[in-house]
Protein backbone atom coordinates (compact mmCIF):
# COMPACT_ATOMS: atom_id res chain seq x y z
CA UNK A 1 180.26 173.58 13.46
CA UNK A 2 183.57 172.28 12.19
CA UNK A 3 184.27 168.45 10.61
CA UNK A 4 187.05 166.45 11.14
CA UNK A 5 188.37 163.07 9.18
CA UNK A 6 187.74 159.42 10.54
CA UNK A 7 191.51 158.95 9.70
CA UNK A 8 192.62 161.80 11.96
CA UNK A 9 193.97 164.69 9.59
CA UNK A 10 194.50 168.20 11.02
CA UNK A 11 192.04 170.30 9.30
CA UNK A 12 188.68 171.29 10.49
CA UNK A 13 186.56 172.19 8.20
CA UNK A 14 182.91 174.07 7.51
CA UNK A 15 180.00 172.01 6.04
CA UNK A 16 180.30 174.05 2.77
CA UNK A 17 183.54 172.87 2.54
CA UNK A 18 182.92 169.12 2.83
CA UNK A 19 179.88 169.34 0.59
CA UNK A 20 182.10 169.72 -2.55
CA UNK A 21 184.85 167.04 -1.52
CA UNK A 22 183.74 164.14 -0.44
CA UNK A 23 186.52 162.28 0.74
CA UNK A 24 188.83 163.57 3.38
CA UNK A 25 192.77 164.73 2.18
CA UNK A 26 193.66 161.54 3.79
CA UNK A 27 190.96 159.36 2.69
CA UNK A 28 188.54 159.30 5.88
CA UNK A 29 185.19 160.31 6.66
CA UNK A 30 183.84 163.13 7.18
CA UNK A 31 182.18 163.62 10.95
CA UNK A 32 181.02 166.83 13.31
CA UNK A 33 183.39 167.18 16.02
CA UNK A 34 180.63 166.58 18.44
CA UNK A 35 176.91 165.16 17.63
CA UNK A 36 174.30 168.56 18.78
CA UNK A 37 172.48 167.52 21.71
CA UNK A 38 168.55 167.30 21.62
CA UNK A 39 166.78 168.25 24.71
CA UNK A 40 163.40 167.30 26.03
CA UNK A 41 162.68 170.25 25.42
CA UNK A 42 164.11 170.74 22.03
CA UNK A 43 162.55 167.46 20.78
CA UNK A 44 158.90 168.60 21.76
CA UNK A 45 159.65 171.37 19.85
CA UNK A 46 160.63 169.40 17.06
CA UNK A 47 157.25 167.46 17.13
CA UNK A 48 155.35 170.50 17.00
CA UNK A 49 157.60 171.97 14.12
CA UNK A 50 156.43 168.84 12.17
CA UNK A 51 152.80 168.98 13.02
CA UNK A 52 152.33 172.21 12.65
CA UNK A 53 154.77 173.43 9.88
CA UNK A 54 155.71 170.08 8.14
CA UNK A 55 158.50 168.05 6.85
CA UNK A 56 160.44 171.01 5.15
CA UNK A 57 160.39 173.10 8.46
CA UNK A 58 161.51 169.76 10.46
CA UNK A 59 164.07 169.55 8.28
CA UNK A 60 165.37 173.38 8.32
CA UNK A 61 165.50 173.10 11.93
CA UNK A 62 167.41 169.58 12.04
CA UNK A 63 170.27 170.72 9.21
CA UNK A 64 170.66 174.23 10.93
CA UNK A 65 171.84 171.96 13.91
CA UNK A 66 174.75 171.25 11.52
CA UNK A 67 175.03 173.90 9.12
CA UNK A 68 176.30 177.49 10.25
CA UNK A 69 178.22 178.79 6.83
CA UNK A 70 174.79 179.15 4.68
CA UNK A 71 172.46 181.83 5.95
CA UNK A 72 169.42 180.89 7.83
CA UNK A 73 167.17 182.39 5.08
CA UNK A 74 168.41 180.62 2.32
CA UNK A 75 168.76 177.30 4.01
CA UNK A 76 165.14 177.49 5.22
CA UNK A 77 164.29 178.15 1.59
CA UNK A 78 166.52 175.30 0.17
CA UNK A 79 164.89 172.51 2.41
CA UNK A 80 161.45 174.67 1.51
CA UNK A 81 162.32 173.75 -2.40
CA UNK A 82 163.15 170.82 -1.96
CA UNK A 83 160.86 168.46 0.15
CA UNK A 84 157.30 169.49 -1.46
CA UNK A 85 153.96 167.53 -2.14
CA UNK A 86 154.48 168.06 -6.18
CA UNK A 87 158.29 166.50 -5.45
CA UNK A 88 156.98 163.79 -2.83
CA UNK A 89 153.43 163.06 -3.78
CA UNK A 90 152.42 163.55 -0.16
CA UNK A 91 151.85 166.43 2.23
CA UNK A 92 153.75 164.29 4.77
CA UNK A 93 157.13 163.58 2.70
CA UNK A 94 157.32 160.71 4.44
CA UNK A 95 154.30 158.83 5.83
CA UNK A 96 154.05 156.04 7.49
CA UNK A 97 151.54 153.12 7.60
CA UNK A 98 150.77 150.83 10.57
CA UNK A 99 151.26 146.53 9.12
CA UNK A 100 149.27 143.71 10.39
CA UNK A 101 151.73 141.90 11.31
CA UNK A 102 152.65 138.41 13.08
CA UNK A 103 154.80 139.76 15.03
CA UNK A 104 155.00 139.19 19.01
CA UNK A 105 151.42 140.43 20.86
CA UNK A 106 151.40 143.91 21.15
CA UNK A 107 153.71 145.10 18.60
CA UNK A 108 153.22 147.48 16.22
CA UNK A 109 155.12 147.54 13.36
CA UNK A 110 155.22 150.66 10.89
CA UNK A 111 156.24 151.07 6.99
CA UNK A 112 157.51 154.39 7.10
CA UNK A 113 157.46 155.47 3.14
CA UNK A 114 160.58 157.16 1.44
CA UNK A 115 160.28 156.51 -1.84
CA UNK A 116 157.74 158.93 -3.49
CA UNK A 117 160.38 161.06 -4.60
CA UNK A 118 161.31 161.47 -8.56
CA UNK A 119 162.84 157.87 -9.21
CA UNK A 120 160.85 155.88 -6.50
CA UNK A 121 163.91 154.92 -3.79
CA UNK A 122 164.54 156.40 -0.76
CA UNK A 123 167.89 158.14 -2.38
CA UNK A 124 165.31 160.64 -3.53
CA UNK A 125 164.86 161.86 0.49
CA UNK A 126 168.84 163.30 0.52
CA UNK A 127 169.57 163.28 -3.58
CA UNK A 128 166.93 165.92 -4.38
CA UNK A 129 168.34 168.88 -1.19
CA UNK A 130 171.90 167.76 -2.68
CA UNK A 131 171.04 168.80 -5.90
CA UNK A 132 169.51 172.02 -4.87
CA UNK A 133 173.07 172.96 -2.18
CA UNK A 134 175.55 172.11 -5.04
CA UNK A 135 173.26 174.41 -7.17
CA UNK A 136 173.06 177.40 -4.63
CA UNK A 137 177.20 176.99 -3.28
CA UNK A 138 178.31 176.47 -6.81
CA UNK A 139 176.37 179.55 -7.80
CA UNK A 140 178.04 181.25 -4.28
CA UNK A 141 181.47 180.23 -6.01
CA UNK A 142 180.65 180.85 -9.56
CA UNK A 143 182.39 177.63 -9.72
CA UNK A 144 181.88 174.09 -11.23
CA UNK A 145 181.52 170.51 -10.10
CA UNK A 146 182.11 167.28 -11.66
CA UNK A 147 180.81 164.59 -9.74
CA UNK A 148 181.57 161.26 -9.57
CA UNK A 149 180.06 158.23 -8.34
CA UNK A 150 179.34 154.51 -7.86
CA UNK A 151 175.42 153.25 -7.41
CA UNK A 152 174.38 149.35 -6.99
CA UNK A 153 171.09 150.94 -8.18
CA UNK A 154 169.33 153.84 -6.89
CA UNK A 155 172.01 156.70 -6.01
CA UNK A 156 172.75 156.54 -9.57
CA UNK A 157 169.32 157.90 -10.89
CA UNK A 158 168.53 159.69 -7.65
CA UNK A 159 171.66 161.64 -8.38
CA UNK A 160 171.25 162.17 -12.22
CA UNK A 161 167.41 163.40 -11.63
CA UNK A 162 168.91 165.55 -9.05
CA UNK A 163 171.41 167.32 -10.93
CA UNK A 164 170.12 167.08 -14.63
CA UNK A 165 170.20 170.77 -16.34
CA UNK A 166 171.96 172.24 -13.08
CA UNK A 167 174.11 174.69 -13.51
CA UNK A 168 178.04 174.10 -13.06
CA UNK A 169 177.23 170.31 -12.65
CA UNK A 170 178.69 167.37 -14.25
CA UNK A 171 177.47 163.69 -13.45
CA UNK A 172 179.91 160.88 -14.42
CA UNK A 173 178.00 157.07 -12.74
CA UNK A 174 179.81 154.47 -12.59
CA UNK A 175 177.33 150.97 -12.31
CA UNK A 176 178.66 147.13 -12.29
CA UNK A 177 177.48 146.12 -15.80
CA UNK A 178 173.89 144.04 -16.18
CA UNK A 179 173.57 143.64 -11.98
CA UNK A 180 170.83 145.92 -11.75
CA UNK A 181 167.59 145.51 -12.44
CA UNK A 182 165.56 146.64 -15.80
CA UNK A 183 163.90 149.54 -14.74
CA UNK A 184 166.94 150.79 -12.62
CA UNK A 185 168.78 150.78 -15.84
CA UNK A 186 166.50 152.29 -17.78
CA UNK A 187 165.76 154.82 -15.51
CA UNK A 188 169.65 156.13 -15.25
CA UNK A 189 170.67 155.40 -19.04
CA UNK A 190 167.21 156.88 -20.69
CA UNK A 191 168.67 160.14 -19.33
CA UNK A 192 170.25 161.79 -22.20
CA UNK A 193 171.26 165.73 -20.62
CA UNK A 194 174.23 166.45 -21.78
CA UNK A 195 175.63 167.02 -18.39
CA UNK A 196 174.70 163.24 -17.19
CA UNK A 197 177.34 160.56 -18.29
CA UNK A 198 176.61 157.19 -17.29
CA UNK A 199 179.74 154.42 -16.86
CA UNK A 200 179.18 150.80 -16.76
CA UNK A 201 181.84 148.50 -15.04
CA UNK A 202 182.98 145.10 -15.93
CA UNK A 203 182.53 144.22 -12.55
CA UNK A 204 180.76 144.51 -9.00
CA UNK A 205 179.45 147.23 -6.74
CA UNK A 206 182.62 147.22 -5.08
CA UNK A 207 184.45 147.55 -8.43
CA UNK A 208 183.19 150.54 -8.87
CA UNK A 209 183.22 152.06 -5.65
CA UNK A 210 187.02 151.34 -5.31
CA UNK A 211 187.64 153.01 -8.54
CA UNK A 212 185.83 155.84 -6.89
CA UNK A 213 187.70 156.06 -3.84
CA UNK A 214 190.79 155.56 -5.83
CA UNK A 215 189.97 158.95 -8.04
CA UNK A 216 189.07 160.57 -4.96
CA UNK A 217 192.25 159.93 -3.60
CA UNK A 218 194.32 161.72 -6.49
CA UNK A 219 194.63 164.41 -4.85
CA UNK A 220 195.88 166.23 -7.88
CA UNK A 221 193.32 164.51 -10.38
CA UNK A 222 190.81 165.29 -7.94
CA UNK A 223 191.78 169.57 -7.75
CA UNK A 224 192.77 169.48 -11.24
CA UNK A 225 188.80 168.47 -12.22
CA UNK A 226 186.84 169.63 -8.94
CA UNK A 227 185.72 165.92 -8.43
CA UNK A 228 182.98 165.71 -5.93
CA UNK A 229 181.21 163.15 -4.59
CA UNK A 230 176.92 162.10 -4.35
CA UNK A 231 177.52 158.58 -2.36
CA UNK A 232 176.84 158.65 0.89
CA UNK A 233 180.55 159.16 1.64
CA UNK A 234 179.19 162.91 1.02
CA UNK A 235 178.53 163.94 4.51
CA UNK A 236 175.75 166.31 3.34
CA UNK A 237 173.46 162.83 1.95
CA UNK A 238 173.81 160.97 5.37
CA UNK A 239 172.72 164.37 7.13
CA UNK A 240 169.76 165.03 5.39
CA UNK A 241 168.82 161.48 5.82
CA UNK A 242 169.09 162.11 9.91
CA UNK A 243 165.53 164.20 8.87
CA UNK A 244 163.49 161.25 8.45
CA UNK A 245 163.82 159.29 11.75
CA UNK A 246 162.73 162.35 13.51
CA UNK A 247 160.04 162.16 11.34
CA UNK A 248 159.31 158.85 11.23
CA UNK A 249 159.89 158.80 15.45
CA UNK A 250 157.14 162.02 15.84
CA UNK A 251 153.90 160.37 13.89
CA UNK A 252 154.70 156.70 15.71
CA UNK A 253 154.65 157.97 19.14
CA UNK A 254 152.23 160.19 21.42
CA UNK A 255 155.07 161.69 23.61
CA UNK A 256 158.96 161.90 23.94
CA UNK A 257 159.46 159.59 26.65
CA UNK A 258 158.62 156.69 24.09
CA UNK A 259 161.41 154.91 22.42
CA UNK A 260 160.90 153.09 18.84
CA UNK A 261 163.37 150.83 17.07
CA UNK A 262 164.10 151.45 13.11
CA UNK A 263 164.87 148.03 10.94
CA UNK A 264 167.18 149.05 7.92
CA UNK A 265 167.96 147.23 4.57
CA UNK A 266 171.85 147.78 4.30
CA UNK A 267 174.66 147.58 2.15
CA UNK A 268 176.94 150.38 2.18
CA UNK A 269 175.78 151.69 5.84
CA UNK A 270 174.26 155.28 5.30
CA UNK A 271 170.91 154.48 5.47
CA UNK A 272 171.63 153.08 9.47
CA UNK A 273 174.49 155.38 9.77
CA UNK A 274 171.96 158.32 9.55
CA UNK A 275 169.86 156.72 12.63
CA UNK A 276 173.08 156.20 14.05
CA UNK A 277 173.78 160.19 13.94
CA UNK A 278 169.86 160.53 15.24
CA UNK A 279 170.36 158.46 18.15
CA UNK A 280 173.51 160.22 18.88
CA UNK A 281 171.87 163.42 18.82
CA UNK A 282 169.35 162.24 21.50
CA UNK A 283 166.27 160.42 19.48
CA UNK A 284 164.84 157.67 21.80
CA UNK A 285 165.86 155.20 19.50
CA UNK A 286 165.93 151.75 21.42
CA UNK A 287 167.44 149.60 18.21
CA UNK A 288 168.71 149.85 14.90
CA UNK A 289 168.27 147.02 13.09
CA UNK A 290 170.76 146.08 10.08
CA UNK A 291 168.88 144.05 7.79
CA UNK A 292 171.62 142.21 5.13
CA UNK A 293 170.64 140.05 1.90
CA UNK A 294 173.20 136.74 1.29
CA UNK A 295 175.73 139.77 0.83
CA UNK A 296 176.07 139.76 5.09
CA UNK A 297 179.13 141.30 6.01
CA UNK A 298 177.91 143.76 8.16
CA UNK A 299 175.29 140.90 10.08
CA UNK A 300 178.56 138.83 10.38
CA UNK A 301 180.00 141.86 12.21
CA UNK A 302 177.71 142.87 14.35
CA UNK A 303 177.20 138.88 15.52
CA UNK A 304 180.80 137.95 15.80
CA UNK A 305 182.78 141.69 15.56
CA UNK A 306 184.74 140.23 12.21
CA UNK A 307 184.29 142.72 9.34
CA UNK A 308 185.78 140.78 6.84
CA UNK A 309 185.28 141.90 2.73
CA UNK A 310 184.44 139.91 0.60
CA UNK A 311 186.12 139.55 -3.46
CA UNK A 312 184.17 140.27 -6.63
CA UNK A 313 183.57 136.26 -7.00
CA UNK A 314 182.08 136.36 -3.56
CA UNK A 315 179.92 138.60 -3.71
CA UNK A 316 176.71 137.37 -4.88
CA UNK A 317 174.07 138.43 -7.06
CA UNK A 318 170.57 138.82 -5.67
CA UNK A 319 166.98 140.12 -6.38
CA UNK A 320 167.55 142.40 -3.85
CA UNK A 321 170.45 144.38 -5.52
CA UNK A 322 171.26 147.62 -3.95
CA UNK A 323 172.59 145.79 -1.77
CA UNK A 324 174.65 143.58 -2.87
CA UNK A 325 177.80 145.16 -1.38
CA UNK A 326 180.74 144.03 0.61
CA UNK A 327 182.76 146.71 1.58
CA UNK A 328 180.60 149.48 2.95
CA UNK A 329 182.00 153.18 2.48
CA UNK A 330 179.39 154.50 5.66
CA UNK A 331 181.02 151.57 8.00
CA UNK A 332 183.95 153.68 8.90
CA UNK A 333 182.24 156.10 10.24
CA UNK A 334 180.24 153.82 12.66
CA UNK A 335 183.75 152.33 13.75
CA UNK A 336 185.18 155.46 14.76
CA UNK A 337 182.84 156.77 17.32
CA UNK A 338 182.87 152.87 18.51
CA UNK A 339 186.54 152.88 19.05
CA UNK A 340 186.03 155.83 20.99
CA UNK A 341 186.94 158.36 17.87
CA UNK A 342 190.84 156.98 17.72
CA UNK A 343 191.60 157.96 14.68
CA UNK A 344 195.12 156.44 14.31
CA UNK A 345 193.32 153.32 14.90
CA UNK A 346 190.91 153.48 12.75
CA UNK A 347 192.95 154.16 9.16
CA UNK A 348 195.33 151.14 10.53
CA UNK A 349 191.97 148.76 10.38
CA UNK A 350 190.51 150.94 6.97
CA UNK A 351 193.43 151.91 5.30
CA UNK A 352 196.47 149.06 5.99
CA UNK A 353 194.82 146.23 7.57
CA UNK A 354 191.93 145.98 5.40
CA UNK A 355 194.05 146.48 2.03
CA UNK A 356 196.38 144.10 3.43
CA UNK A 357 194.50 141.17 4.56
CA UNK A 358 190.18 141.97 3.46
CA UNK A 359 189.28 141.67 7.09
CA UNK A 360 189.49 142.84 11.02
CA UNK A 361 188.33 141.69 14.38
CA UNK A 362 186.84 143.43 16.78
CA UNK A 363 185.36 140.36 18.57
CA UNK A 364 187.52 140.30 21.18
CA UNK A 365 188.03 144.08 21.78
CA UNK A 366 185.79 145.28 25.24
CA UNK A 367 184.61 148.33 23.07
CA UNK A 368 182.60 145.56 20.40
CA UNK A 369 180.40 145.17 22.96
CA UNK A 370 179.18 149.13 22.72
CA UNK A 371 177.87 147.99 19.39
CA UNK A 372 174.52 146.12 21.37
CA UNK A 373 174.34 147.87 24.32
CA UNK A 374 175.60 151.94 24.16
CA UNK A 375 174.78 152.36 20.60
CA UNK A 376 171.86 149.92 19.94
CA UNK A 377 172.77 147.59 17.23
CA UNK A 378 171.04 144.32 16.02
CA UNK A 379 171.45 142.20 12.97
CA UNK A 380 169.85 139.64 10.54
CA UNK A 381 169.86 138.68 7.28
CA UNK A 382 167.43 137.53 4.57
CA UNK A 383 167.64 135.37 1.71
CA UNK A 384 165.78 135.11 -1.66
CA UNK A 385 163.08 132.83 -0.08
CA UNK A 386 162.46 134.93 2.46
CA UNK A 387 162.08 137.87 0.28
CA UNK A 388 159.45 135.78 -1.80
CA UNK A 389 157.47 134.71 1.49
CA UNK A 390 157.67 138.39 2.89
CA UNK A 391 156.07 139.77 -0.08
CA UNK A 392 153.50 137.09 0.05
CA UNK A 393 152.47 137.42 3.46
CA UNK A 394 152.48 141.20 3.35
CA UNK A 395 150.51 141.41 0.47
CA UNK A 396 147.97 138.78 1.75
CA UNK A 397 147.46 140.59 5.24
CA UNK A 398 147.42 144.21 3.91
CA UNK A 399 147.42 144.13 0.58
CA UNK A 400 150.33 145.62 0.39
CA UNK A 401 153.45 145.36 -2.27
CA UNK A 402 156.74 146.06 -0.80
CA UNK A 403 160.09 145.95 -3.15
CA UNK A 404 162.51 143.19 -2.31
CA UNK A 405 165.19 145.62 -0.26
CA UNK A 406 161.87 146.41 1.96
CA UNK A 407 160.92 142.86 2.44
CA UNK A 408 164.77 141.88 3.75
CA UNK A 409 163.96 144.55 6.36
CA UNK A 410 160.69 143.45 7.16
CA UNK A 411 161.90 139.66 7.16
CA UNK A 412 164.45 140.87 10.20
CA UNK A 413 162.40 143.38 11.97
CA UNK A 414 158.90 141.40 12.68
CA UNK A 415 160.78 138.95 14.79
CA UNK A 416 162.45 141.56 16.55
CA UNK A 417 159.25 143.71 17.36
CA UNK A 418 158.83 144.35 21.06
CA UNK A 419 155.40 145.21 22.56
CA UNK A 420 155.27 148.80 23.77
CA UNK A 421 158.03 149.79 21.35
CA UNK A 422 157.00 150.63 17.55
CA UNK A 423 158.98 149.17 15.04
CA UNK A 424 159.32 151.22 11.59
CA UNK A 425 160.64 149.93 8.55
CA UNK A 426 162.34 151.84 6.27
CA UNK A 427 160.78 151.42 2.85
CA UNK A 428 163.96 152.18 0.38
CA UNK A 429 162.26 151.92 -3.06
CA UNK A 430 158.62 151.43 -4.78
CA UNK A 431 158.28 147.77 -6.28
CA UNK A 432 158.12 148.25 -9.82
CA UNK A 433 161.87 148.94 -9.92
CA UNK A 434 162.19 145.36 -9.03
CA UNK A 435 159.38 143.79 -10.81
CA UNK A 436 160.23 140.36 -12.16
CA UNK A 437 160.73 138.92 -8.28
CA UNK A 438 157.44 140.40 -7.84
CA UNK A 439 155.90 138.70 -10.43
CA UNK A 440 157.55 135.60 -8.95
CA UNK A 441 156.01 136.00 -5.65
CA UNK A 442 152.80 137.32 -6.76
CA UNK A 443 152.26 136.55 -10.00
CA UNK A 444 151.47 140.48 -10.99
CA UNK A 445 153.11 143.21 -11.84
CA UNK A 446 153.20 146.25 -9.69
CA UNK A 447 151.63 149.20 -10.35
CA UNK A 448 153.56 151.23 -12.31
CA UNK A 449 153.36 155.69 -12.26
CA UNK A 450 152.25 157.01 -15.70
CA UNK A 451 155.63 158.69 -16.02
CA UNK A 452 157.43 155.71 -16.62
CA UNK A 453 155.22 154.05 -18.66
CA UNK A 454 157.91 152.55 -21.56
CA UNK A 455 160.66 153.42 -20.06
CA UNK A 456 162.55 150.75 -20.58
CA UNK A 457 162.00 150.88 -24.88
CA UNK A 458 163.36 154.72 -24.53
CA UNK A 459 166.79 155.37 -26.24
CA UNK A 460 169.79 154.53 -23.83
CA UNK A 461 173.22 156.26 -23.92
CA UNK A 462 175.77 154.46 -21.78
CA UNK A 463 179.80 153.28 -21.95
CA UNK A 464 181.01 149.93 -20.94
CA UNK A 465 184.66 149.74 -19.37
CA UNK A 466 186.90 147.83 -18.01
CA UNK A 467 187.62 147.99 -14.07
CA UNK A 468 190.18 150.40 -14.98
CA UNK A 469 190.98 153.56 -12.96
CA UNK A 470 193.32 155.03 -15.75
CA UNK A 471 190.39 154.29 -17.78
CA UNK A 472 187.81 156.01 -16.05
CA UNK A 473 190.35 159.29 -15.46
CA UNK A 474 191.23 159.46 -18.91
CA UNK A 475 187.34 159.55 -19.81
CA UNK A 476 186.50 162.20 -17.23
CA UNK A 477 189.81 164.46 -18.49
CA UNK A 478 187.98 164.29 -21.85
CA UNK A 479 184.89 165.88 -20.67
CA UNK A 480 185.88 168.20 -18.39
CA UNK A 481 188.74 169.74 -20.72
């Protein structure tokens, strides 16, 4: 299997290349040449892999789909490491829960649960088999990585739980300065290895993600101080994040003629972008659903085929956080296999036309339409209120708490439900990480695990900067020399 760059550049490369870089040489995405195909046959195989050997096996047998450069063996025993019952608090990994819903007669609408990992968000599902493939390909290398990233919430301590105490492993996070919530802070700062360094940002999500792009782009800065990268720019995250629609897909249908339709809280597009890969591959996915907050760039795109950015004073603050994003990194990726894989064409909208003017349009453009009806697409967007009166209801007809990211995909999916076709919602984080809006729509706090009882009194080590990327270098070059 070999990997080539949204933006067109001439290397191919091996997955254990592109799971230490990040970024393409000339700043694209990385993508398989060609999506593997799943057969009927292959994907009743899958189903009984899951039922009869579990979520770690399922997993082995999707990533070896991608991943020819690490031995069979030791990949099987990675994924085996990783996705366990201490690690996930469930034999399943990732269960999911049938809602009653008032959605339209006949539908069935599913939470599918992937947040029971170590910090309570779904990041857990892909941050925790990161950790252990730097760990094992560093070791490969006896070499060392430093790397750097940008969170809105829950990368960042996904990421830091991942990699605290690994060997040959650096963390520097960079985090837009008081937008997340409580816990989510207290969770990353609290952490006090001295491999973990956590960077707050006089600015946005986007702030920091641009400074990370920009570092990642230094060619030189980048070799000099083996940067890598945990966002979902990292090809390795969005792949193991393919594992849990097959998942999700096997325990909500009987056979695999069925199709089911996947409703996704988004901001920066890998969540979505990893069903995207699934359905490429052959999962009878009949929708994905991008579910926005007020922050709705990608709704207004997939409505009117403008992707159009939006500024730091635009970009608004919500009690649904991790996403509050404008410019998502995962997008690109989407773009190029919708423009047919033209790579020239794609760094003129991502690299000029978007630094240039914050915006393209697609609208007109006969491919847009592939968006709906070749690859599945549907949009909506949620609002504060609607978060509030999604909670409520949920919690009155199932006694259920979802988080706030959970209810914006809820909010969008139940109205979409079809009869005949499930509809699973991704559940990206457990509600105590968002607790004050749940106190606000319930008037109780969520449960909270014993582990993080008083988190938020426990010491906190963390460095406030400007937006600067000379900044930001110059602190890295002082830890890494």
């Amino acid at each position: 299997m070999r990997y080539l760059s949204t933006r067109g550049h001439a290397d191919r490369k091996r997955f254990c290349e592109i799971l230490l870089e990040g970024l393409a040489p000339d700043g694209g995405l990385y993508l398989p040449e060609a999506y593997p195909q799943i057969s009927a046959a292959q994907l009743g195989h899958l189903r009984q892999v899951l039922n009869t050997q579990g979520y770690a096996a399922l997993a082995y047998e999707v990533l070896s789909l991608y991943i020819d450069d690490i031995p069979a063996k030791d990949l099987r025993a990675l994924c085996e490491k990783t996705y366990t019952e201490a690690s996930f608090g469930t034999p399943e990994i990732v269960p999911i829960k049938a809602l009653k819903t008032k959605a339209a007669l006949g539908a069935v609408v599913y939470l599918e649960a992937l947040s029971n990992g170590p910090t309570l968000a779904f990041k857990d599902m892909a941050m925790q088999l990161l950790g252990n493939l730097f760990e094992y390909e560093l070791t490969r290398r006896n070499a060392e990585l430093n790397i750097f990233g940008a969170t809105s919430g829950d990368t960042g301590s996904a990421a830091e739980y991942a990699m605290r105490g690994k060997k040959g492993v650096r963390v520097f996070m960079t985090s837009p300065e008081g937008r997340m919530s409580p816990f989510q802070q207290a969770q990353m700062f609290s952490l006090l290895d001295a491999n973990i360094h956590n960077i707050a940002i006089q600015g946005v999500f986007d702030d920091c993600q641009d400074i990370v792009k920009a570092v990642s782009n230094d060619l030189e800065f980048k070799r000099k101080y083996k940067i890598g990268t945990v966002n979902s720019i990292n090809w390795a995250r969005l792949l193991a994040q393919v594992v849990y629609y097959f998942a999700g897909y096997f325990q909500a249908t009987q056979n695999d003629t069925q199709k089911v339709s996947f409703s996704v809280p988004s901001g920066n597009f890998g969540n979505v972008c990893a069903g995207h890969v699934a359905r490429m591959m052959g999962l009878p996915i009949e929708h994905l659903i991008v579910a926005t907050n007020e922050n709705d760039v990608l709704d207004e795109f997939f409505r009117t085929g403008v992707y159009r950015v939006r500024g730091s004073a635009d970009t608004h603050e919500t009690s649904s956080p991790s996403m509050d994003i404008s410019k998502a990194s995962n997008f690109e990726r989407f773009v190029f296999d919708l423009l047919n894989r033209d790579a020239a064409r794609v760094k003129h909208l991502f690299h000029d036309q978007l630094n240039q003017t914050g915006q393209f349009d697609l609208g007109q453009d006969p491919l847009f339409a592939k968006a709906k009806t070749q690859f599945g697409f549907l949009s909506g967007k949620s609002t504060h209120a609607d978060r509030l009166q999604t909670i409520q209801t949920i919690y009155a007809d199932n006694h259920i708490m979802v988080d706030t990211h959970t209810a914006d995909g809820l909010k969008v999916a139940v109205p979409l439900a079809k009869p005949g076709v499930p509809m699973l919602v991704l559940e990206t984080a457990l509600p105590i990480k968002f607790a004050a809006t749940l106190v606000e729509a319930l008037g109780r706090e969520p449960d909270r695990p014993a582990k993080f009882e008083g988190i938020e009194a426990l010491p906190k080590r963390v460095l406030v900067m400007s937006k600067s990327v000379d900044a930001v270098k110059a602190y890295i070059a002082k830890h890494c020399d």
